[in-house]
N, C-alpha and C. Protein backbone atom coordinates (compact mmCIF):
# COMPACT_ATOMS: atom_id res chain seq x y z
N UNK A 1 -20.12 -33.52 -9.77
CA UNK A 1 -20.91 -32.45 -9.22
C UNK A 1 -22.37 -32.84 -9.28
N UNK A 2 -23.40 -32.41 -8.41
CA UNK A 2 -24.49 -32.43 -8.22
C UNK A 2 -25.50 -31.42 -8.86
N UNK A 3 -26.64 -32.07 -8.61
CA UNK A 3 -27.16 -31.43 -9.99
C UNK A 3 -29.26 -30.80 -8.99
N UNK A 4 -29.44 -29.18 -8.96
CA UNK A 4 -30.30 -29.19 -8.08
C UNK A 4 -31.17 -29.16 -9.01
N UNK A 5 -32.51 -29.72 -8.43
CA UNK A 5 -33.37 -29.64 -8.96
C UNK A 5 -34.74 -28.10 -8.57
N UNK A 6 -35.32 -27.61 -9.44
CA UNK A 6 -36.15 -26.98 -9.01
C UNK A 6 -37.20 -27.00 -9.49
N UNK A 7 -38.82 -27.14 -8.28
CA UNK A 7 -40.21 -26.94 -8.57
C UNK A 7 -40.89 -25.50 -8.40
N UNK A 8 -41.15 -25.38 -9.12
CA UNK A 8 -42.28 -23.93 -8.96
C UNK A 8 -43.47 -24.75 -8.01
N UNK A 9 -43.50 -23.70 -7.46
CA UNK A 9 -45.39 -23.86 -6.18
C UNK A 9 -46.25 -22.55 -6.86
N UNK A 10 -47.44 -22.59 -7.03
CA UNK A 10 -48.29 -21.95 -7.35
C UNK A 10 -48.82 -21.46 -6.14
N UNK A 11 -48.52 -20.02 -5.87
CA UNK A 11 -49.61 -19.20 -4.92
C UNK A 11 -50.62 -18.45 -4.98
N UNK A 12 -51.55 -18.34 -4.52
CA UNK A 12 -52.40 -17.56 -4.97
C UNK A 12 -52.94 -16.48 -4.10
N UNK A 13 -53.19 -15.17 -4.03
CA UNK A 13 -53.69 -14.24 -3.27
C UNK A 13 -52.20 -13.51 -2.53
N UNK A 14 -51.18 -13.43 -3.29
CA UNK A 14 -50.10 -12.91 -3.01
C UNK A 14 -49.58 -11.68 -3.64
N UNK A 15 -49.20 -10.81 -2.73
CA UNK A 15 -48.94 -9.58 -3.39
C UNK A 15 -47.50 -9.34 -2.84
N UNK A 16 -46.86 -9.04 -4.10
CA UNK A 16 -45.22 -8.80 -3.09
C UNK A 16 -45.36 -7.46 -3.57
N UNK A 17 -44.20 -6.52 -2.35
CA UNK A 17 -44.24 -5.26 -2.91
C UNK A 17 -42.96 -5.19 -2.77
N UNK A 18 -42.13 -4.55 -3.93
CA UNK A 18 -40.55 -4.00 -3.69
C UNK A 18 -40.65 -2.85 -3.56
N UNK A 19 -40.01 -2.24 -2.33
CA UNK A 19 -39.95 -1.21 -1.92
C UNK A 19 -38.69 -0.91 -1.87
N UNK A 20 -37.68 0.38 -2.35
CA UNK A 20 -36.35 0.48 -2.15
C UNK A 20 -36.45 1.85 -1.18
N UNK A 21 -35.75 1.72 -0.54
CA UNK A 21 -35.29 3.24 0.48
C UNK A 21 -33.93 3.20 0.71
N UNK A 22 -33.29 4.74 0.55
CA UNK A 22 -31.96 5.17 0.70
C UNK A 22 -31.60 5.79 2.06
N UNK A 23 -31.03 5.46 2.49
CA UNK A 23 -30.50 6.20 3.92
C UNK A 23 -29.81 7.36 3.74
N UNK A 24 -29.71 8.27 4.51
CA UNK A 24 -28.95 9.71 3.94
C UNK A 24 -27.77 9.87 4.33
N UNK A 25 -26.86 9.17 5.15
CA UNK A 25 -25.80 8.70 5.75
C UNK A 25 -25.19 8.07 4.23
N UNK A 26 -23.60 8.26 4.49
CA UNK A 26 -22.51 7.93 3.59
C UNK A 26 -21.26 7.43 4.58
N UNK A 27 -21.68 6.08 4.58
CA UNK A 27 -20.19 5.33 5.29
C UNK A 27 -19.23 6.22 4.59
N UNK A 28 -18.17 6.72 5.87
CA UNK A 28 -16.93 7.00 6.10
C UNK A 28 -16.09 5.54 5.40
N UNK A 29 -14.97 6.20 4.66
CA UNK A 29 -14.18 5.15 3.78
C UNK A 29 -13.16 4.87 4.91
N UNK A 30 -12.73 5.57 5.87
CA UNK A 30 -11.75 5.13 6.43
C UNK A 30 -11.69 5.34 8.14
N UNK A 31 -10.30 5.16 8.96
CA UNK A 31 -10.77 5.57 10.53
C UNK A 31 -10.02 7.19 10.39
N UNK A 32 -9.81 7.41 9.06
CA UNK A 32 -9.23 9.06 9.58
C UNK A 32 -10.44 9.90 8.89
N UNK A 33 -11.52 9.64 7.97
CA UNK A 33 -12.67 9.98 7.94
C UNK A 33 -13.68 9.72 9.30
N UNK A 34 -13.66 9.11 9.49
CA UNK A 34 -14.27 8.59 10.77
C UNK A 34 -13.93 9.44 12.59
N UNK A 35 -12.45 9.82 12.04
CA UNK A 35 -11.85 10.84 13.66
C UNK A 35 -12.62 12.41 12.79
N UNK A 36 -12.30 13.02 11.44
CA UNK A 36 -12.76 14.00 10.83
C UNK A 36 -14.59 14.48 11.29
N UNK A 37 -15.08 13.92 11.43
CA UNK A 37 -16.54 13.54 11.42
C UNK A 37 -17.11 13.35 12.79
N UNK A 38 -15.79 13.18 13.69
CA UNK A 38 -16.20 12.84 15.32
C UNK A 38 -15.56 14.01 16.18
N UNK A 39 -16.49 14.52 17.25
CA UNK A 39 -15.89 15.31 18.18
C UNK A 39 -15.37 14.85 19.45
N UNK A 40 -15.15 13.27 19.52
CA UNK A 40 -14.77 12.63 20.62
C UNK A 40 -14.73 11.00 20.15
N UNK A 41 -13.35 10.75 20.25
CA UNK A 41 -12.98 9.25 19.87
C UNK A 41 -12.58 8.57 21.20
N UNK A 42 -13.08 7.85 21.72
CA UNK A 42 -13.16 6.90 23.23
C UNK A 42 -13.14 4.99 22.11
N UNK A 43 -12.22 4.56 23.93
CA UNK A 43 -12.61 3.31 23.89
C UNK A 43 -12.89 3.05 25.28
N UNK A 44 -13.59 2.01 25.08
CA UNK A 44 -14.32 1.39 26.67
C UNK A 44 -15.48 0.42 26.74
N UNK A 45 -15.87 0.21 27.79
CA UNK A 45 -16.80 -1.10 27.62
C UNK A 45 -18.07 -0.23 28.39
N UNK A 46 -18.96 -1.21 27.22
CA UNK A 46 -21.07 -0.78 27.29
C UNK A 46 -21.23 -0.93 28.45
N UNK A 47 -21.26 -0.11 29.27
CA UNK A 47 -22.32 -0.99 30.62
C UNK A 47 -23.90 -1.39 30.63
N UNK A 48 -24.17 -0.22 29.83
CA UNK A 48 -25.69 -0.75 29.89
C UNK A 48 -26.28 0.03 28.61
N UNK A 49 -27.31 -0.40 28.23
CA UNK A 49 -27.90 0.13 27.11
C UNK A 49 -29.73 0.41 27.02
N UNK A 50 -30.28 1.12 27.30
CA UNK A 50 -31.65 0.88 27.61
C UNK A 50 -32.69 1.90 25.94
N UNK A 51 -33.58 1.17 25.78
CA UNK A 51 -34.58 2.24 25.04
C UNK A 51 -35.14 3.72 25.43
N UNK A 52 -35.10 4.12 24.09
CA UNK A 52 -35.24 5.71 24.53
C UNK A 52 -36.61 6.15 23.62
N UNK A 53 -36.85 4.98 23.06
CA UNK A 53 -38.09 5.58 21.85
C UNK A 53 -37.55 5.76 20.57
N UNK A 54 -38.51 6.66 20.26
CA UNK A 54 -38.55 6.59 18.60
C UNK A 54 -38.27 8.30 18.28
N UNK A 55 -37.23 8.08 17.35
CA UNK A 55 -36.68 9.93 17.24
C UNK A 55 -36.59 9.77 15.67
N UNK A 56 -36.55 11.28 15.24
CA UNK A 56 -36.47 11.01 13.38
C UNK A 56 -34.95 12.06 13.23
N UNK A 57 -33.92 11.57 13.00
CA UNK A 57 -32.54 11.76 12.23
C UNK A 57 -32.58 11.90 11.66
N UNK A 58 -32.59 13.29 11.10
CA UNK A 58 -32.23 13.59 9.34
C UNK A 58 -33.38 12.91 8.63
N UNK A 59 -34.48 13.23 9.06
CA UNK A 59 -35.89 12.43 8.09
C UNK A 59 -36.01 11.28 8.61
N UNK A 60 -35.26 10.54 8.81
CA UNK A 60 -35.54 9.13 9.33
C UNK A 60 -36.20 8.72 10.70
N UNK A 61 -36.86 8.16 10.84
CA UNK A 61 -37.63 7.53 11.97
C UNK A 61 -37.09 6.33 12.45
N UNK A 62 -36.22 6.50 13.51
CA UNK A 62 -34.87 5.07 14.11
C UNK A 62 -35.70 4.96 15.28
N UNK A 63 -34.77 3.48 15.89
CA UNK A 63 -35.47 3.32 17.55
C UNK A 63 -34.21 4.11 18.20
N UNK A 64 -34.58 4.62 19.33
CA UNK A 64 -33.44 5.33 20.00
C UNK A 64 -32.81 4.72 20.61
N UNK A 65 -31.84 4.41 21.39
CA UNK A 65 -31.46 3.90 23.02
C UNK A 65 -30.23 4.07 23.43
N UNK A 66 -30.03 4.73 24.51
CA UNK A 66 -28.88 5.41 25.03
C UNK A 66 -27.96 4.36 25.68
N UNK A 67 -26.93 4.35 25.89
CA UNK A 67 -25.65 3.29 26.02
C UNK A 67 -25.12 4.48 26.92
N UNK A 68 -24.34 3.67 28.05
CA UNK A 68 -23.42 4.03 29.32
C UNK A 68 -21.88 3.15 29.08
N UNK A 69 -21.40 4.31 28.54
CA UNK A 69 -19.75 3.52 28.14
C UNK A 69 -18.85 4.04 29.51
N UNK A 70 -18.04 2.80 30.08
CA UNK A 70 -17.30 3.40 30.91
C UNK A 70 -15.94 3.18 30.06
N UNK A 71 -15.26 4.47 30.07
CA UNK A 71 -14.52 5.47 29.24
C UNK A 71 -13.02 4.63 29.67
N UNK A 72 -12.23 3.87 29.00
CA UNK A 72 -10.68 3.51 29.84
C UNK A 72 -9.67 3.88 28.48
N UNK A 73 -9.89 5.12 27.54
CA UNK A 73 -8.58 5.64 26.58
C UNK A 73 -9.81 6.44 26.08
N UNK A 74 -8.92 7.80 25.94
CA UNK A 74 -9.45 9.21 24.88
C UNK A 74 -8.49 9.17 23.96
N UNK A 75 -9.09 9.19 22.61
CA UNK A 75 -8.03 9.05 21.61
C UNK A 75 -8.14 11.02 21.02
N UNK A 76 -9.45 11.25 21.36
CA UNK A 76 -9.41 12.54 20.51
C UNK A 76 -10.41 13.47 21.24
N UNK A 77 -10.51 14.32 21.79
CA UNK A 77 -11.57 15.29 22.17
C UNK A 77 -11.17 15.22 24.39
N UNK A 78 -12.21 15.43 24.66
CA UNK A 78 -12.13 15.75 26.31
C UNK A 78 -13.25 14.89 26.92
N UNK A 79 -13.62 14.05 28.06
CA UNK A 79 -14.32 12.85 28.58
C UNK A 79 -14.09 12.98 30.30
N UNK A 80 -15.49 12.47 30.60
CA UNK A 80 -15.26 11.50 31.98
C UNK A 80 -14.90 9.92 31.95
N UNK A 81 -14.79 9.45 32.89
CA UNK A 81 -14.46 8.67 32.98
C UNK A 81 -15.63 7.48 32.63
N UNK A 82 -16.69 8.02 32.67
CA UNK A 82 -18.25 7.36 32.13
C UNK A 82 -19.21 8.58 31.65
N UNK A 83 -19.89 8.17 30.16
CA UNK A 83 -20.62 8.89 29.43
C UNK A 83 -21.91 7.82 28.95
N UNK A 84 -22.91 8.82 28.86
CA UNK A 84 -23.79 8.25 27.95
C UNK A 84 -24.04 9.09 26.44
N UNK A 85 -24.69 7.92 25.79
CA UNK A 85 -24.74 8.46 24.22
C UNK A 85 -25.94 8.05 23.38
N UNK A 86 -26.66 8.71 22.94
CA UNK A 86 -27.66 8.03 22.10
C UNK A 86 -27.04 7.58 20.98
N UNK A 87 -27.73 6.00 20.95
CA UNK A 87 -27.49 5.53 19.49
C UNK A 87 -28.81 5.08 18.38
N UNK A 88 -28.77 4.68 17.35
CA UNK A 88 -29.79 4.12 16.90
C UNK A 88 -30.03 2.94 16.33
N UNK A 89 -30.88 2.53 15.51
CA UNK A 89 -31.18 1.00 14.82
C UNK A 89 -32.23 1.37 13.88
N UNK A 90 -32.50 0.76 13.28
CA UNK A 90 -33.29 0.75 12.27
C UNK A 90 -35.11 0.61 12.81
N UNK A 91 -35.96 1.04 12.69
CA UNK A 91 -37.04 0.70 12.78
C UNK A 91 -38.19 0.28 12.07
N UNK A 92 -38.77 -0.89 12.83
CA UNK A 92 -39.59 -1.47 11.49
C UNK A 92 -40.64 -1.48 12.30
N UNK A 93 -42.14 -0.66 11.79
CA UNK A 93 -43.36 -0.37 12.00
C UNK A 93 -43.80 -2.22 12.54
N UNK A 94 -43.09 -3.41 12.31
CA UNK A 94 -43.87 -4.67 12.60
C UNK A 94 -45.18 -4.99 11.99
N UNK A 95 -45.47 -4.63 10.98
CA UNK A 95 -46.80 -4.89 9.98
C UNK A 95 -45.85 -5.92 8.81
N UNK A 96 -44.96 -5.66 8.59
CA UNK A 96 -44.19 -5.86 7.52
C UNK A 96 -42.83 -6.16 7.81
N UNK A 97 -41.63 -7.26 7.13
CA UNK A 97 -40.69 -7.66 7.32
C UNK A 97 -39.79 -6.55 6.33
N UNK A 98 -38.61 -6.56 6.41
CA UNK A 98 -37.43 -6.01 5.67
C UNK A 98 -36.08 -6.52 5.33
N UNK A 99 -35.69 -6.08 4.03
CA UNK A 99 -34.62 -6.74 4.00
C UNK A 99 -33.39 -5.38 3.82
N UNK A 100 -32.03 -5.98 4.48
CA UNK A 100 -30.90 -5.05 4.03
C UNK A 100 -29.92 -5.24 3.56
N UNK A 101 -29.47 -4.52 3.02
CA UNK A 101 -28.30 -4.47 2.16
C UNK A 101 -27.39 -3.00 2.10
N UNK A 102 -26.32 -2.80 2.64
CA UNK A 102 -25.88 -1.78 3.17
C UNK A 102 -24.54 -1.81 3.72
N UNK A 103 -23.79 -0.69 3.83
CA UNK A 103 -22.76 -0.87 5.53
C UNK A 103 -23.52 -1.54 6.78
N UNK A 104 -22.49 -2.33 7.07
CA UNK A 104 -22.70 -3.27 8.68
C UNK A 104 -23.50 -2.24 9.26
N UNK A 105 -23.90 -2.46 10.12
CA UNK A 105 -25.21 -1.91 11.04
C UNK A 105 -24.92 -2.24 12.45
N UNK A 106 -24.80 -1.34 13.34
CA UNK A 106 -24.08 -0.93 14.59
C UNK A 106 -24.75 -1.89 15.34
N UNK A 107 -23.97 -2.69 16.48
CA UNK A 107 -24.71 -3.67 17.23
C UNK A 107 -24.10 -3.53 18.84
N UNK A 108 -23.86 -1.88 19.29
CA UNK A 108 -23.10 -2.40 20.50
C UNK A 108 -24.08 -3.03 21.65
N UNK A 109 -23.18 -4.01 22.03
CA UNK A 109 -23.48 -5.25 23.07
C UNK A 109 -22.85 -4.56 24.31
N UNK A 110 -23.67 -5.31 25.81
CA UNK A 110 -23.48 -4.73 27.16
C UNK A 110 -22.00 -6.12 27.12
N UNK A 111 -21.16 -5.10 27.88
CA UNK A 111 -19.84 -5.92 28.45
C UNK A 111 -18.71 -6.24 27.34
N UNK A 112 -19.10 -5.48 26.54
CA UNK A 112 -18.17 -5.52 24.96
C UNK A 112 -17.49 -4.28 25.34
N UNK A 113 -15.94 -4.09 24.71
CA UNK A 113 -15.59 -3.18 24.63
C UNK A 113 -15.11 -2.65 23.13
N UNK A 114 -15.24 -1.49 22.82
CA UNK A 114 -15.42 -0.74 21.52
C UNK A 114 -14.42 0.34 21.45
N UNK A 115 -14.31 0.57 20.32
CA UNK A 115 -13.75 2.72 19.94
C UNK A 115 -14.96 2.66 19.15
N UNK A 116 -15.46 3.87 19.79
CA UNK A 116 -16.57 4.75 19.39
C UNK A 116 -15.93 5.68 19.20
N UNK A 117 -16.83 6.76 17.92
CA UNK A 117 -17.01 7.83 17.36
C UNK A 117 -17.79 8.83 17.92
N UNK A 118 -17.93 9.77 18.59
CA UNK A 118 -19.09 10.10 19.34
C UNK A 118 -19.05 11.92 18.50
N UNK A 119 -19.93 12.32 18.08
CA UNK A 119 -20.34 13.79 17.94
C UNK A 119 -21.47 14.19 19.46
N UNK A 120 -21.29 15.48 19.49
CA UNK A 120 -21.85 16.60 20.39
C UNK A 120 -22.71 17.18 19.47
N UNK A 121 -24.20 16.77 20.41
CA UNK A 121 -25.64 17.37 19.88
C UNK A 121 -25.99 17.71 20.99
N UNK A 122 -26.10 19.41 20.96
CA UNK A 122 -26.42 19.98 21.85
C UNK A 122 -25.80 19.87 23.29
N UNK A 123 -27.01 19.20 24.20
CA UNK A 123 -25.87 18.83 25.44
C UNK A 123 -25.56 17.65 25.49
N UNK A 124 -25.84 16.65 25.07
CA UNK A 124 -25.24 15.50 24.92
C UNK A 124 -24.53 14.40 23.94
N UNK A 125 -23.93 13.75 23.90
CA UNK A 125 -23.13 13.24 23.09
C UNK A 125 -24.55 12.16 22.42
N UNK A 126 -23.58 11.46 21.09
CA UNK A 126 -24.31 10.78 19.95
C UNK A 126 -23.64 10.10 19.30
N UNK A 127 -23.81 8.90 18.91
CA UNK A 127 -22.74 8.45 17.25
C UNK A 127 -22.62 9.51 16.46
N UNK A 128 -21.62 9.51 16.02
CA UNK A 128 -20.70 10.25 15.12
C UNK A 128 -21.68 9.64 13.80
N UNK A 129 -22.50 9.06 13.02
CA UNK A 129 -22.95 8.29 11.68
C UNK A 129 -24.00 7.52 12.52
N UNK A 130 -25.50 8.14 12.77
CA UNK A 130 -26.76 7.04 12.85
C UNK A 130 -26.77 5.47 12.24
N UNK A 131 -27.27 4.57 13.14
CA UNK A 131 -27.29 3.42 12.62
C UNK A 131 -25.92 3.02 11.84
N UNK A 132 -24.94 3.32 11.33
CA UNK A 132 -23.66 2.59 10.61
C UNK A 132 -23.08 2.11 11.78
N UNK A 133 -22.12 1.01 11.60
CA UNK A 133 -21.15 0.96 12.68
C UNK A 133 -19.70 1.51 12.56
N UNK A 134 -20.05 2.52 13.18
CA UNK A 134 -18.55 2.97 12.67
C UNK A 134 -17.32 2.37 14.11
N UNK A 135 -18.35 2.15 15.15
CA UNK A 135 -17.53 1.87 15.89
C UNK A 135 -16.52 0.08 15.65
N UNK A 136 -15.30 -0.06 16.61
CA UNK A 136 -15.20 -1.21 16.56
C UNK A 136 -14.80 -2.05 17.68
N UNK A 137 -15.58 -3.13 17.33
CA UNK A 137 -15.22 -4.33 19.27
C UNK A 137 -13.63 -4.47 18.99
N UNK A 138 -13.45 -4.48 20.40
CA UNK A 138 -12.05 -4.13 20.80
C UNK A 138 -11.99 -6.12 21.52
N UNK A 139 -10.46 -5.85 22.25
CA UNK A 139 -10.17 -6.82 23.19
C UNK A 139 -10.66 -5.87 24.12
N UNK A 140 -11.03 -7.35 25.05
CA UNK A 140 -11.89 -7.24 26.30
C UNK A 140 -10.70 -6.41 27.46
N UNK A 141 -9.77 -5.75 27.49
CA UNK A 141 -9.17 -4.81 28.35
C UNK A 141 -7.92 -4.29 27.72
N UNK A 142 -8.12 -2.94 27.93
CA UNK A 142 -7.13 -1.87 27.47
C UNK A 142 -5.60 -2.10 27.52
N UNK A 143 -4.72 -2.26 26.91
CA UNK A 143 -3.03 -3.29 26.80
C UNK A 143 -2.56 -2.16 28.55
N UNK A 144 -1.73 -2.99 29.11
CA UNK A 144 -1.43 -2.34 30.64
C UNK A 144 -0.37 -1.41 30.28
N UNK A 145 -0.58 -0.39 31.13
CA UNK A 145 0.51 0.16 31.19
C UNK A 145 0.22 1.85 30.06
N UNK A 146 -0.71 1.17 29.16
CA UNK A 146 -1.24 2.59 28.15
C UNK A 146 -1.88 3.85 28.73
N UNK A 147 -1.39 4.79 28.19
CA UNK A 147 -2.19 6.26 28.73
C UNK A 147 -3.51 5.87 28.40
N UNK A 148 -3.93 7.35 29.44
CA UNK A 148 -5.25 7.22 29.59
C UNK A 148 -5.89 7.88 28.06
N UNK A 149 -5.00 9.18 28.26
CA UNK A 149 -5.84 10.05 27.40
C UNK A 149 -4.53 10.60 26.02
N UNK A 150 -4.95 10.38 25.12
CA UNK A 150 -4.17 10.22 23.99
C UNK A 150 -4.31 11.33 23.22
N UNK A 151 -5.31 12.49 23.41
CA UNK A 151 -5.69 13.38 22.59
C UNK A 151 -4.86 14.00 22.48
N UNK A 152 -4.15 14.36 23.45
CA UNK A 152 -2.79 15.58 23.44
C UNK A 152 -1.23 15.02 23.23
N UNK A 153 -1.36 13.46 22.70
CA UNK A 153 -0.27 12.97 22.83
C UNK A 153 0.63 13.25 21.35
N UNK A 154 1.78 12.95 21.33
CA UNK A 154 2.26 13.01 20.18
C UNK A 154 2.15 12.07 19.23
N UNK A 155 1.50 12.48 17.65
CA UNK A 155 1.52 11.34 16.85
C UNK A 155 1.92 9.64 16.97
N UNK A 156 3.49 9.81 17.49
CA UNK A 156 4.01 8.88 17.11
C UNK A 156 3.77 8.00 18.61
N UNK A 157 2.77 8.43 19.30
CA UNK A 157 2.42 7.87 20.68
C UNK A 157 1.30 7.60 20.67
N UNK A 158 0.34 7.36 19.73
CA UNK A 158 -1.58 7.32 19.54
C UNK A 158 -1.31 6.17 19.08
């Protein structure tokens, strides 16, 4: 086995600051916490995703940006066939770097397909859990032959 060596560097005029912050969100332990918590469970692929600004969630100050899912299975709730949804990300003022440590952190991509969690705010839909990923990338097309809409189906058919 190998053996590392280490030098100290002397800096000078350096100030580190540790800063800790808690998010107010509590990852869901499971996907039946996750349907509990959602007023609409979809899968389908991002079409597009654009910025919406800067909104504050529950105290928090996120970047916004709304996503256009075209809708191909309802697992739980009522849908068109294409919806949009605000989601979020983390925001960093850019004066200063950050580090995380946390639940995975939501990354939907255009032309990916997902099951999303979606809650109803007001008139429009939202992630079900800001910034977490609760959703998950799927295969790139729905197995043939599967219903559309699963909400009303029987257990042993979801």
């Amino acid at each position: 086995m190998g053996c590392t060596e280490f030098r100290s560097v002397k800096c000078e005029n350096v100030t580190v600051v540790r800063e800790t912050h808690s998010m107010p969100w509590t990852m869901p332990g499971d996907f039946l916490q996750r349907r509990r918590i959602s007023d609409l469970v979809v899968s389908g692929t991002i079409e597009s995703s654009s910025p919406r600004g800067l909104q504050i969630v529950n105290g928090e100050t996120l970047n916004a940006k709304i996503a256009r899912l075209g809708v191909d299975r309802v697992f739980q709730g009522k849908t068109a066939k294409e919806l949009q949804f605000s989601r979020y990300t983390i925001h960093s003022d850019g004066a200063r770097g950050y580090g995380y440590s946390g639940p995975p952190l939501a990354d939907f991509q255009t032309r990916k397909r997902y099951l999303v969690f979606l809650k109803r705010n007001e008139s429009d839909w939202t992630v079900a859990m800001p910034v977490y990923a609760l959703d998950v990338e799927l295969a790139s097309e729905s197995p043939s032959g599967s219903l559309r809409d699963l909400s009303e189906a029987l257990p042993e058919q979801r």
